[in-house]
N, C-alpha and C. Protein backbone atom coordinates (compact mmCIF):
# COMPACT_ATOMS: atom_id res chain seq x y z
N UNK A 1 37.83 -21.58 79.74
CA UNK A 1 37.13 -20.36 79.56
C UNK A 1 37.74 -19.53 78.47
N UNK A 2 38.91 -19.73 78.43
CA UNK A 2 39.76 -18.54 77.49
C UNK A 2 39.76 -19.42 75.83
N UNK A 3 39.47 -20.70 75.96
CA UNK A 3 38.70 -21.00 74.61
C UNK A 3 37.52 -20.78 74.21
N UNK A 4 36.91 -20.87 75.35
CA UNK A 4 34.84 -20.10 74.90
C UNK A 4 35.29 -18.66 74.60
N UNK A 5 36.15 -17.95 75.31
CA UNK A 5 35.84 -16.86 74.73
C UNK A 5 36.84 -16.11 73.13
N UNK A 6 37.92 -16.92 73.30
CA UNK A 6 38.30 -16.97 71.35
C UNK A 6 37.36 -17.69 70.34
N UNK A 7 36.42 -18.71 71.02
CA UNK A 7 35.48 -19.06 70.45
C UNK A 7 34.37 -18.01 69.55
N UNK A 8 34.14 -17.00 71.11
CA UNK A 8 32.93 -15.96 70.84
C UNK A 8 33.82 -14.73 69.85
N UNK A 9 34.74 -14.79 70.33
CA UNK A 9 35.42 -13.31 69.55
C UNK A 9 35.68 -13.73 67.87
N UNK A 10 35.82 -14.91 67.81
CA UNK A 10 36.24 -15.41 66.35
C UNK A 10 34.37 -15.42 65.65
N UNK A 11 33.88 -15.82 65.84
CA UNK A 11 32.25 -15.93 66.09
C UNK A 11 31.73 -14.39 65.57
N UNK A 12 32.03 -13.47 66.46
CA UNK A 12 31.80 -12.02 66.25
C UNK A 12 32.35 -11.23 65.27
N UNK A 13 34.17 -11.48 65.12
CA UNK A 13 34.55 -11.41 63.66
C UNK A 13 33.82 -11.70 62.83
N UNK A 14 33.94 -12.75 62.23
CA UNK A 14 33.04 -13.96 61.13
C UNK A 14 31.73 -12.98 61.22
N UNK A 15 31.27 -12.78 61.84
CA UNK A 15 29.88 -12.29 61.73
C UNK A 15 30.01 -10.81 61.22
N UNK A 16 30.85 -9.94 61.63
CA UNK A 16 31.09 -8.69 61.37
C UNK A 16 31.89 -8.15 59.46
N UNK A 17 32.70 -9.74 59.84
CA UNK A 17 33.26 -9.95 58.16
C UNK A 17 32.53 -10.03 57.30
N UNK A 18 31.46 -10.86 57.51
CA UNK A 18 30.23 -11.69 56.53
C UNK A 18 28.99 -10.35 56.48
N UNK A 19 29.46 -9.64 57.07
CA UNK A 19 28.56 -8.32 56.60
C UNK A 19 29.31 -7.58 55.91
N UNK A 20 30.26 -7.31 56.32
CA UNK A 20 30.84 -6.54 55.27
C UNK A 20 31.04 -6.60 53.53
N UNK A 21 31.37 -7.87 53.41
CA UNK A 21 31.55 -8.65 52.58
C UNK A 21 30.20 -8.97 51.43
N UNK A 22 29.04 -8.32 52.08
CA UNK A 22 27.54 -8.39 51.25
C UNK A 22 27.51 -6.85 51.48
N UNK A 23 28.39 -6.23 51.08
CA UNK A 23 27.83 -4.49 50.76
C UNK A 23 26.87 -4.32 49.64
N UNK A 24 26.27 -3.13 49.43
CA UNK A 24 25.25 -3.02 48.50
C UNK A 24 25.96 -3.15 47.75
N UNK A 25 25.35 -3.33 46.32
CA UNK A 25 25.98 -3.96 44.91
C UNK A 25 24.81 -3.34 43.70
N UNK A 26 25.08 -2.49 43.32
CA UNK A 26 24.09 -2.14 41.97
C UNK A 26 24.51 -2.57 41.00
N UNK A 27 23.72 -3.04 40.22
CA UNK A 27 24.10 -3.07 38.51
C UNK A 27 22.85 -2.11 37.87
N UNK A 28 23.40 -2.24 36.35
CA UNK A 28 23.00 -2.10 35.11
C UNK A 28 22.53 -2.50 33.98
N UNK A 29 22.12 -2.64 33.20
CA UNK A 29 21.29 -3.32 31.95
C UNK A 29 21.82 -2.30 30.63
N UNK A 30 22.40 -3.33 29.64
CA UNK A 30 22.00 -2.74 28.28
C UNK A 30 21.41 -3.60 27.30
N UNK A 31 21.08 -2.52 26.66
CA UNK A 31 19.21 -3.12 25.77
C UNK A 31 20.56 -3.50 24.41
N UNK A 32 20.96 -4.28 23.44
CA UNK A 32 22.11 -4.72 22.06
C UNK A 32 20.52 -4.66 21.43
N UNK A 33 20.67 -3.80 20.72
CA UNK A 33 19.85 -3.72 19.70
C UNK A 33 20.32 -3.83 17.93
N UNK A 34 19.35 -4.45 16.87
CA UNK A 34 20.10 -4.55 15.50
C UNK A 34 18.57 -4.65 15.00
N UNK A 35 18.50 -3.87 13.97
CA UNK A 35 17.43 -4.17 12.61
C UNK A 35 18.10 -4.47 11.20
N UNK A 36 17.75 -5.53 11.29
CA UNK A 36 18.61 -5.80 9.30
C UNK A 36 16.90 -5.74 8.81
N UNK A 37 17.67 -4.98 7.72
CA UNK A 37 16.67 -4.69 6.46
C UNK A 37 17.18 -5.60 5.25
N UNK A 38 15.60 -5.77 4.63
CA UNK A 38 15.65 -7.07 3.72
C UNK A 38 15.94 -5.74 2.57
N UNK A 39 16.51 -7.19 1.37
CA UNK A 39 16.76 -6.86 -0.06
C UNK A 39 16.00 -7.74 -0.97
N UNK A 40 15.81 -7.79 -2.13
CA UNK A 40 15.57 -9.29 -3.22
C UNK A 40 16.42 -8.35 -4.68
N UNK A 41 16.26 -9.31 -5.01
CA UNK A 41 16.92 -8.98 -6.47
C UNK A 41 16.19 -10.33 -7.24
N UNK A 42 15.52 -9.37 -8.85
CA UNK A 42 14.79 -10.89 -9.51
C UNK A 42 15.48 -10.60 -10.48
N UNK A 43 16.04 -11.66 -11.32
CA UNK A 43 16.02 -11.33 -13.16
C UNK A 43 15.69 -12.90 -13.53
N UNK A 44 15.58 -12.53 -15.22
CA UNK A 44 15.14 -13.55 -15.35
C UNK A 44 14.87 -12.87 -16.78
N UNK A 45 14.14 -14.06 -17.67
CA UNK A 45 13.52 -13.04 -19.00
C UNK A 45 14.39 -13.72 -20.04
N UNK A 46 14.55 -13.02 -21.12
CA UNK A 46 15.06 -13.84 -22.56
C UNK A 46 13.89 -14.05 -23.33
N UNK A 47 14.32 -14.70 -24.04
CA UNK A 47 13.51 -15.75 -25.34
C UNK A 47 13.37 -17.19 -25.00
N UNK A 48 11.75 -17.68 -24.99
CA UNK A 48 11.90 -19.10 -25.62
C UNK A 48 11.21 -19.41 -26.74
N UNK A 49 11.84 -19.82 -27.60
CA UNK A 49 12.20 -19.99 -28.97
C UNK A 49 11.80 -20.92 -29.40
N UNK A 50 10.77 -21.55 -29.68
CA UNK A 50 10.21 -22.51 -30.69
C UNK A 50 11.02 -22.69 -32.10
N UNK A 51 12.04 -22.20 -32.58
CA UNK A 51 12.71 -22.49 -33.77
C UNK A 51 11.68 -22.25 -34.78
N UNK A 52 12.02 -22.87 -35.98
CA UNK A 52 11.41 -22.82 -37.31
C UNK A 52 10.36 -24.36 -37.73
N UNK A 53 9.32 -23.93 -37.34
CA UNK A 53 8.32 -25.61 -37.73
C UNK A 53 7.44 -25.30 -38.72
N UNK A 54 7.18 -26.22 -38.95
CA UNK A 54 5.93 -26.24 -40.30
C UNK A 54 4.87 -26.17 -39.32
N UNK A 55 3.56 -26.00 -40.26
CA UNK A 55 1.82 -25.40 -39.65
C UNK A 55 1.81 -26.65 -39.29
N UNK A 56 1.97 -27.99 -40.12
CA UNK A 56 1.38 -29.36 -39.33
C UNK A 56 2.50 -29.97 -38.12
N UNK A 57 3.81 -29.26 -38.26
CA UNK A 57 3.95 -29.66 -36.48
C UNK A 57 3.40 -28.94 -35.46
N UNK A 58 3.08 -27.60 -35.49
CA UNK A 58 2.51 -26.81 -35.03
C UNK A 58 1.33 -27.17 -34.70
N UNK A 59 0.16 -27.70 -35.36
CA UNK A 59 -0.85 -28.13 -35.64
C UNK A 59 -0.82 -29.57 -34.62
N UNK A 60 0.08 -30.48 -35.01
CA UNK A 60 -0.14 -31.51 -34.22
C UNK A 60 0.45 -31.65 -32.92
N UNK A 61 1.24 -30.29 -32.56
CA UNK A 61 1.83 -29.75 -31.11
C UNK A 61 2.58 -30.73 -30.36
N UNK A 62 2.76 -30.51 -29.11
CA UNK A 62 4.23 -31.36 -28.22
C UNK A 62 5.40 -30.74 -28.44
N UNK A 63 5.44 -29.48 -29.00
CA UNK A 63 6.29 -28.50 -29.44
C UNK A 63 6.65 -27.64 -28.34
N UNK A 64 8.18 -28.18 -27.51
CA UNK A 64 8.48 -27.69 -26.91
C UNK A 64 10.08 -26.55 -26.46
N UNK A 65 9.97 -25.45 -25.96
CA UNK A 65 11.03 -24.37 -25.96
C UNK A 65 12.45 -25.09 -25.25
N UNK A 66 13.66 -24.61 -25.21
CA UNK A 66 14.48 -24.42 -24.26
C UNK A 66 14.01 -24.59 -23.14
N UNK A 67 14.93 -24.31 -21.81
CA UNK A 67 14.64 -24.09 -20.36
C UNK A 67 15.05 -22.10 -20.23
N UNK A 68 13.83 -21.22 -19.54
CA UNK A 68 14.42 -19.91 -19.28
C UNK A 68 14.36 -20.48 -17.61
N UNK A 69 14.89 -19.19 -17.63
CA UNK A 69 15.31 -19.14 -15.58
C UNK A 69 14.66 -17.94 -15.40
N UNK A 70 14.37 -18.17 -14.21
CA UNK A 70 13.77 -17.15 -13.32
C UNK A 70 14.69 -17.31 -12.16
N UNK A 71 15.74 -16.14 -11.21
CA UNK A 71 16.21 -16.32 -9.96
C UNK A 71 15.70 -15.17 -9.21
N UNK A 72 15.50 -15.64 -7.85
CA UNK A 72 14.90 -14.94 -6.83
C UNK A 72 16.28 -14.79 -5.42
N UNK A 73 16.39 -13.46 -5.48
CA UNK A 73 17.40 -13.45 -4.30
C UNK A 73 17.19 -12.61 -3.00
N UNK A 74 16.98 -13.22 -1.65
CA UNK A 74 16.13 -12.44 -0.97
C UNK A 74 16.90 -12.39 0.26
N UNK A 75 16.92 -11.45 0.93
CA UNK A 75 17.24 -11.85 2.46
C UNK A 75 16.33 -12.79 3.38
N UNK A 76 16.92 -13.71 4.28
CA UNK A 76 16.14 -14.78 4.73
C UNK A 76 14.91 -14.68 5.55
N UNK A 77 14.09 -15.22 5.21
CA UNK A 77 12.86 -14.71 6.06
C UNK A 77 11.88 -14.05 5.43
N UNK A 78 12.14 -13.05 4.02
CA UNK A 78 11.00 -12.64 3.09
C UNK A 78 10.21 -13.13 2.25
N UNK A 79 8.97 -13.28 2.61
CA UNK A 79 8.20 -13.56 1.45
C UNK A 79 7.93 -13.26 0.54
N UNK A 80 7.75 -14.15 -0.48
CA UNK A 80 7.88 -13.53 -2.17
C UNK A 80 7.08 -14.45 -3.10
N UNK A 81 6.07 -13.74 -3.87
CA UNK A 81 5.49 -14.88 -4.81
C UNK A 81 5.86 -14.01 -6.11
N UNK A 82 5.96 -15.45 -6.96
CA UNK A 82 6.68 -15.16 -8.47
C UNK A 82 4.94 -15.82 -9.48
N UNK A 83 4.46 -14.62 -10.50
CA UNK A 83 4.01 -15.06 -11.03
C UNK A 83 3.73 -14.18 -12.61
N UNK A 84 3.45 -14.92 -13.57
CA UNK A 84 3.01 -14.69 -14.64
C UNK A 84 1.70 -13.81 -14.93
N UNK A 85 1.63 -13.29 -16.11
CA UNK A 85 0.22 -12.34 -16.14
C UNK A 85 -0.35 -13.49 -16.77
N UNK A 86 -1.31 -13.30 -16.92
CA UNK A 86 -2.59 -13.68 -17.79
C UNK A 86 -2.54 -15.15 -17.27
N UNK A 87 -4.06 -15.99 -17.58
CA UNK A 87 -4.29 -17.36 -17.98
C UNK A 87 -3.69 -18.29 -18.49
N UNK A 88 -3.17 -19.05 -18.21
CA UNK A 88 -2.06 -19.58 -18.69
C UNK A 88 -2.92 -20.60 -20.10
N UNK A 89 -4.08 -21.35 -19.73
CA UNK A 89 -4.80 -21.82 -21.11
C UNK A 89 -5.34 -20.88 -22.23
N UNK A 90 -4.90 -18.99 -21.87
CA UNK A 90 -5.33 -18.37 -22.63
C UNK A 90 -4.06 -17.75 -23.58
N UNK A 91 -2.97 -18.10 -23.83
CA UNK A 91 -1.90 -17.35 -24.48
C UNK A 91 -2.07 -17.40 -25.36
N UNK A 92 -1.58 -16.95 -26.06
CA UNK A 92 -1.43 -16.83 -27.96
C UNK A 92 -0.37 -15.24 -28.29
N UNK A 93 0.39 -16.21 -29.28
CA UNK A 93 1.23 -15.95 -30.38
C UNK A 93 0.69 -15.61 -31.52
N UNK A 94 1.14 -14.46 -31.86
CA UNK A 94 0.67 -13.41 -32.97
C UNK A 94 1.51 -13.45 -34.12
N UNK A 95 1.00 -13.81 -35.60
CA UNK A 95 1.87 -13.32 -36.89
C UNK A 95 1.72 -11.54 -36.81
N UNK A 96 2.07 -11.17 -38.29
CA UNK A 96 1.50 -9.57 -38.50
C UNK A 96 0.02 -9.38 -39.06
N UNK A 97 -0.42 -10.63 -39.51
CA UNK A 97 -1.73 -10.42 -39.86
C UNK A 97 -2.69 -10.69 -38.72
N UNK A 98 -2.36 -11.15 -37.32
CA UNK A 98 -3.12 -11.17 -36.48
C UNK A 98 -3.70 -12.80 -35.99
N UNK A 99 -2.80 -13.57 -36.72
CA UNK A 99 -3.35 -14.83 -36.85
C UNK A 99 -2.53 -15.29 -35.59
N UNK A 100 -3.06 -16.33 -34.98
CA UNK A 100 -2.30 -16.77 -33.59
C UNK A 100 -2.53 -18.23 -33.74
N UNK A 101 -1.03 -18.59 -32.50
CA UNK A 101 -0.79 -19.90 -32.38
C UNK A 101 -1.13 -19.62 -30.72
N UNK A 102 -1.74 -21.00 -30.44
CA UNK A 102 -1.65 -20.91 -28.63
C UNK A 102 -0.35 -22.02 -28.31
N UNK A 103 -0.24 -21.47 -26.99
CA UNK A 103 0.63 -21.94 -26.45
C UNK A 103 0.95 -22.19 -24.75
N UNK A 104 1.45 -23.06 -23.69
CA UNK A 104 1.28 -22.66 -22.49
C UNK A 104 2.70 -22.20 -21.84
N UNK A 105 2.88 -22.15 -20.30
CA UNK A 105 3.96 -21.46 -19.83
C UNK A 105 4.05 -22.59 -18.65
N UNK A 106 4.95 -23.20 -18.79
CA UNK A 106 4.91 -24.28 -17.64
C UNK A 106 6.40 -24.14 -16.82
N UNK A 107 5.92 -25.10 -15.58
CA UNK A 107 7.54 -25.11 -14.71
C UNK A 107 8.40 -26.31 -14.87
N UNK A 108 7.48 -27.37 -15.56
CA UNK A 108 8.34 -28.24 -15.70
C UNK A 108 8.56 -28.32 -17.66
N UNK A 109 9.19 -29.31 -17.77
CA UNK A 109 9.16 -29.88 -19.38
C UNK A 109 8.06 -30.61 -19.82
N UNK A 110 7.36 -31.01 -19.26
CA UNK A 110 5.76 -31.60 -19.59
C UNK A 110 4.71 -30.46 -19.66
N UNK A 111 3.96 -31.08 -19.21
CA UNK A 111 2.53 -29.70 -19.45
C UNK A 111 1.66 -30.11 -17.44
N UNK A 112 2.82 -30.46 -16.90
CA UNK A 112 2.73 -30.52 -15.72
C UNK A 112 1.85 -28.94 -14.77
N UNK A 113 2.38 -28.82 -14.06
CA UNK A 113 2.53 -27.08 -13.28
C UNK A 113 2.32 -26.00 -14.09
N UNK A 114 1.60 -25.28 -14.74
CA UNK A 114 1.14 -24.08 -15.74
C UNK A 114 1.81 -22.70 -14.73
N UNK A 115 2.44 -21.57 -15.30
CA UNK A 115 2.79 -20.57 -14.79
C UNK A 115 1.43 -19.46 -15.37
N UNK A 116 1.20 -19.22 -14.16
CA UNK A 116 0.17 -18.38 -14.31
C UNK A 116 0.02 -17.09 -13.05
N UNK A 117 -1.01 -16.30 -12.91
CA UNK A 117 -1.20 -15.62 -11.89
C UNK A 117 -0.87 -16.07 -10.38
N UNK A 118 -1.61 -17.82 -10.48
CA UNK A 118 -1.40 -18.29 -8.80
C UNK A 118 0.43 -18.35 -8.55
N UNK A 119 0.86 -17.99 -9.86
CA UNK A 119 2.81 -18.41 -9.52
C UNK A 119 2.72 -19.28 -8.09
N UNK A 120 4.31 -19.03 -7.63
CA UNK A 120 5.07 -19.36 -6.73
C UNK A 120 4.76 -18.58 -5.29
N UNK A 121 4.85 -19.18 -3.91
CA UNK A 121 4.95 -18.18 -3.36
C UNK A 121 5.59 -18.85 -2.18
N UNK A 122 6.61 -18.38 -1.45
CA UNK A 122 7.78 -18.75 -1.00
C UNK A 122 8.35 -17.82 0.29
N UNK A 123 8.99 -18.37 1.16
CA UNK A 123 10.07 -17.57 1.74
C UNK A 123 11.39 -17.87 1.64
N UNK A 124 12.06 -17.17 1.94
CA UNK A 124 13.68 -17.17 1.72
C UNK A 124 14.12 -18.03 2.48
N UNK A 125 14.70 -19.04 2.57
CA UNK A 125 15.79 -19.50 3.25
C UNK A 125 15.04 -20.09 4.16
N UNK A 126 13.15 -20.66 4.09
CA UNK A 126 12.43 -21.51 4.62
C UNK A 126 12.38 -22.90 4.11
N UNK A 127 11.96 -24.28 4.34
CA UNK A 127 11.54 -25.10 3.75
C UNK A 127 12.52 -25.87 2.58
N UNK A 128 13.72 -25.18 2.23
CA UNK A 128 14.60 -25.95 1.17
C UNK A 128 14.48 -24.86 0.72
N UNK A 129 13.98 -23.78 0.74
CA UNK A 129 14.02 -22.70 -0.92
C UNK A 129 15.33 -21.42 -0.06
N UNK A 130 16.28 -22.05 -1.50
CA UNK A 130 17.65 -21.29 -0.76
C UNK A 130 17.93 -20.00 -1.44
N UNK A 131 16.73 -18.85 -1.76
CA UNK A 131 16.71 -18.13 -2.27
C UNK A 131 17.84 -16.81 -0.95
N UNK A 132 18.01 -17.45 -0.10
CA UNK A 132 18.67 -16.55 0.88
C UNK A 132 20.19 -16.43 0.40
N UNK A 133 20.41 -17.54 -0.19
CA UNK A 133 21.79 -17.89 -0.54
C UNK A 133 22.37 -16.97 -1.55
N UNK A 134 23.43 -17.21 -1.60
CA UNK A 134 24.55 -16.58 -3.13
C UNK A 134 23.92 -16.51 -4.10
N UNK A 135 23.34 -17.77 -4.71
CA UNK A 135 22.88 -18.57 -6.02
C UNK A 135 21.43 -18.21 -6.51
N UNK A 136 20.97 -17.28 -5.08
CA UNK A 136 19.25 -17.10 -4.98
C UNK A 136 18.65 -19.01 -5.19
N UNK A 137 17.31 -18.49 -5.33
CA UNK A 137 16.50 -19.35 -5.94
C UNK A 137 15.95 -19.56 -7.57
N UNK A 138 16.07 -20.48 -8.04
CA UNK A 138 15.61 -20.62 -9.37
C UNK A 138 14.42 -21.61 -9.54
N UNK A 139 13.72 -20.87 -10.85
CA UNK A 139 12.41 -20.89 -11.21
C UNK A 139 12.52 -21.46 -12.70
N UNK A 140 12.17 -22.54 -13.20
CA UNK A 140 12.07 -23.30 -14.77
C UNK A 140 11.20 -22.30 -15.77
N UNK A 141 11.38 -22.30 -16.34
CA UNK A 141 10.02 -21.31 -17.55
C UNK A 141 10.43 -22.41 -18.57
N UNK A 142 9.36 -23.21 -19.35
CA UNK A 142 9.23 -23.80 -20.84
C UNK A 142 7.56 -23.49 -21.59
N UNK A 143 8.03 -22.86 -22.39
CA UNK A 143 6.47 -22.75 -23.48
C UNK A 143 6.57 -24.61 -24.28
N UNK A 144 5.42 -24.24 -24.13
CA UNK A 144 4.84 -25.87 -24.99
C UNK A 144 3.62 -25.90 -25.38
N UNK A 145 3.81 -25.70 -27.28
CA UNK A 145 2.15 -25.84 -27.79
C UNK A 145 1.57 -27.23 -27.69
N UNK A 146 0.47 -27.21 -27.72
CA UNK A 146 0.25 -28.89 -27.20
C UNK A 146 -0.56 -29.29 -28.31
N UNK A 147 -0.80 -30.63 -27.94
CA UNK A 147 -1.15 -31.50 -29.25
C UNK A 147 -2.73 -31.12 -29.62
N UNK A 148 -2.75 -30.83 -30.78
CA UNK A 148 -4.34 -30.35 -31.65
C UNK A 148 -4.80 -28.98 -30.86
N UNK A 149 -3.90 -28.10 -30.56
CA UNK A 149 -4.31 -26.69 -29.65
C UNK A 149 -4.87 -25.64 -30.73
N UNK A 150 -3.97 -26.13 -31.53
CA UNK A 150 -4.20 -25.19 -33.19
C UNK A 150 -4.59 -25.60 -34.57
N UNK A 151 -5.48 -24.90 -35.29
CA UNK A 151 -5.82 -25.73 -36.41
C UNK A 151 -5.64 -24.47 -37.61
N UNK A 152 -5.46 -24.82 -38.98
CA UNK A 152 -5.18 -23.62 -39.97
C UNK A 152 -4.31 -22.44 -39.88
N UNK A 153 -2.95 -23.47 -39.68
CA UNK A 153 -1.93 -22.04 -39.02
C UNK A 153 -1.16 -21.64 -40.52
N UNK A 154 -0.99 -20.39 -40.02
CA UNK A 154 -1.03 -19.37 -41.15
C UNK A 154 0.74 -19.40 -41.00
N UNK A 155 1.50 -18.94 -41.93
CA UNK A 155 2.63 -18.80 -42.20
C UNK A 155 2.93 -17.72 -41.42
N UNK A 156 4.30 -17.50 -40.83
CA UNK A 156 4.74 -16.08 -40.15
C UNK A 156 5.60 -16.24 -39.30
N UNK A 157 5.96 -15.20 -38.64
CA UNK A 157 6.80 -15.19 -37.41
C UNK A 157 5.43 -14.71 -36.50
N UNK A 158 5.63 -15.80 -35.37
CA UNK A 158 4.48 -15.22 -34.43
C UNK A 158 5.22 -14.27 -32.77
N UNK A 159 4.98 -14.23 -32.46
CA UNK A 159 5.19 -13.47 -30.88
C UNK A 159 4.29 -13.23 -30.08
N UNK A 160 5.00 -13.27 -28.96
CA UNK A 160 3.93 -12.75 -27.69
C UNK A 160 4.72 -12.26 -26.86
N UNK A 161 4.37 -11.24 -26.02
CA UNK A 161 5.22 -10.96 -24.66
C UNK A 161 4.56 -11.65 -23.59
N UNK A 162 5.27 -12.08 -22.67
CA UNK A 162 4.89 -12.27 -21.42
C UNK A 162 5.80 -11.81 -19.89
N UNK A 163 4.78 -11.23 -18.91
CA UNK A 163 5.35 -10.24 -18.17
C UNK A 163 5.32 -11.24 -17.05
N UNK A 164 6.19 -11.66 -15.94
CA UNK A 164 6.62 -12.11 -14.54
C UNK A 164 6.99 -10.91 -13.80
N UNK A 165 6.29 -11.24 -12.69
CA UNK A 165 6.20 -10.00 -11.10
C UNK A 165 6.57 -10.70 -10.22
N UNK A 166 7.95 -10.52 -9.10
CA UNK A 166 7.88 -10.83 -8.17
C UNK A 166 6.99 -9.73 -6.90
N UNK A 167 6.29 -10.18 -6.19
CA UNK A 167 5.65 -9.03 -5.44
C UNK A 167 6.52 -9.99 -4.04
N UNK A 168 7.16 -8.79 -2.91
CA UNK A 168 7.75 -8.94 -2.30
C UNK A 168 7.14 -8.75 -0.98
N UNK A 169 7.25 -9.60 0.26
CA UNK A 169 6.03 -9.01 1.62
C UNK A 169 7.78 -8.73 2.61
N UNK A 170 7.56 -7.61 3.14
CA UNK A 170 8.98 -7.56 3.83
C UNK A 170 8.46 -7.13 5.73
């Protein structure tokens, strides 16, 4: 009997412990909040330089510039398209008398990819384009008059400007 009843008293402990032991318990919540704000940075620009040719290389074209750069540097995740003004089958190079040579704006060294209005359009640090990085992203620019584009070219120094916009979506 005197084990049934250290039985019951140990029983009644345990039971009285095991309540105690689940007292109310509140917690709390905190909200870690962060907004990073994007940046880009573009440059790019220079001269490409056709050198000094005669009217009949000019004339019979494949006349092609240097390499310019275009770099795009963005925080990761922004979208960004890079593009050229005007038509790209519509350029032309001006003497002082008004006389013009045409010419195109391409991404590669062929007459491949034309830089034009549709440009580039990209996100940062999506797909391979490591414009998120240190190094940004880089963009080819080569002018290349092409073969029979021009006929009766006039002596001169010719020029043209051409303007590149990155427009940025953040």
């Amino acid at each position: 009997m005197n084990t049934k009843l250290n039985t019951l008293a140990l029983a009644v402990i345990a039971t009285i412990a095991a309540g105690n032991a689940a007292a109310d318990t509140k917690t709390a919540s905190f909200n870690v909040k962060l907004n990073v704000t994007g940046t880009c940075s573009f440059a790019g620009g220079g001269d490409l330089d056709f050198g000094t040719k005669s009217a009949t290389e000019v004339q019979n074209g494949n006349l092609k510039t240097g390499e310019g750069k275009l770099n795009v540097a963005c925080t990761k995740g922004i979208s960004y398209k890079v593009a050229f003004n005007g038509d790209n089958a519509n350029r032309t190079m001006k003497n002082g008398d008004n006389d013009t040579v045409k010419y195109g704006l391409f991404q590669d060294t062929g007459t491949g990819k034309g830089w034009d209005t549709n440009g580039v359009s990209a996100i940062a640090g999506r797909s391979g384009n490591t414009a998120d990085q240190t190094g940004g992203q880089s963009y080819s620019v080569y002018a290349n008059i092409l073969a029979n584009a021009n006929t009766g070219v006039a002596i001169g120094a010719y020029t043209d400007t051409d303007t590149v916009t990155a427009t940025l979506t953040f």
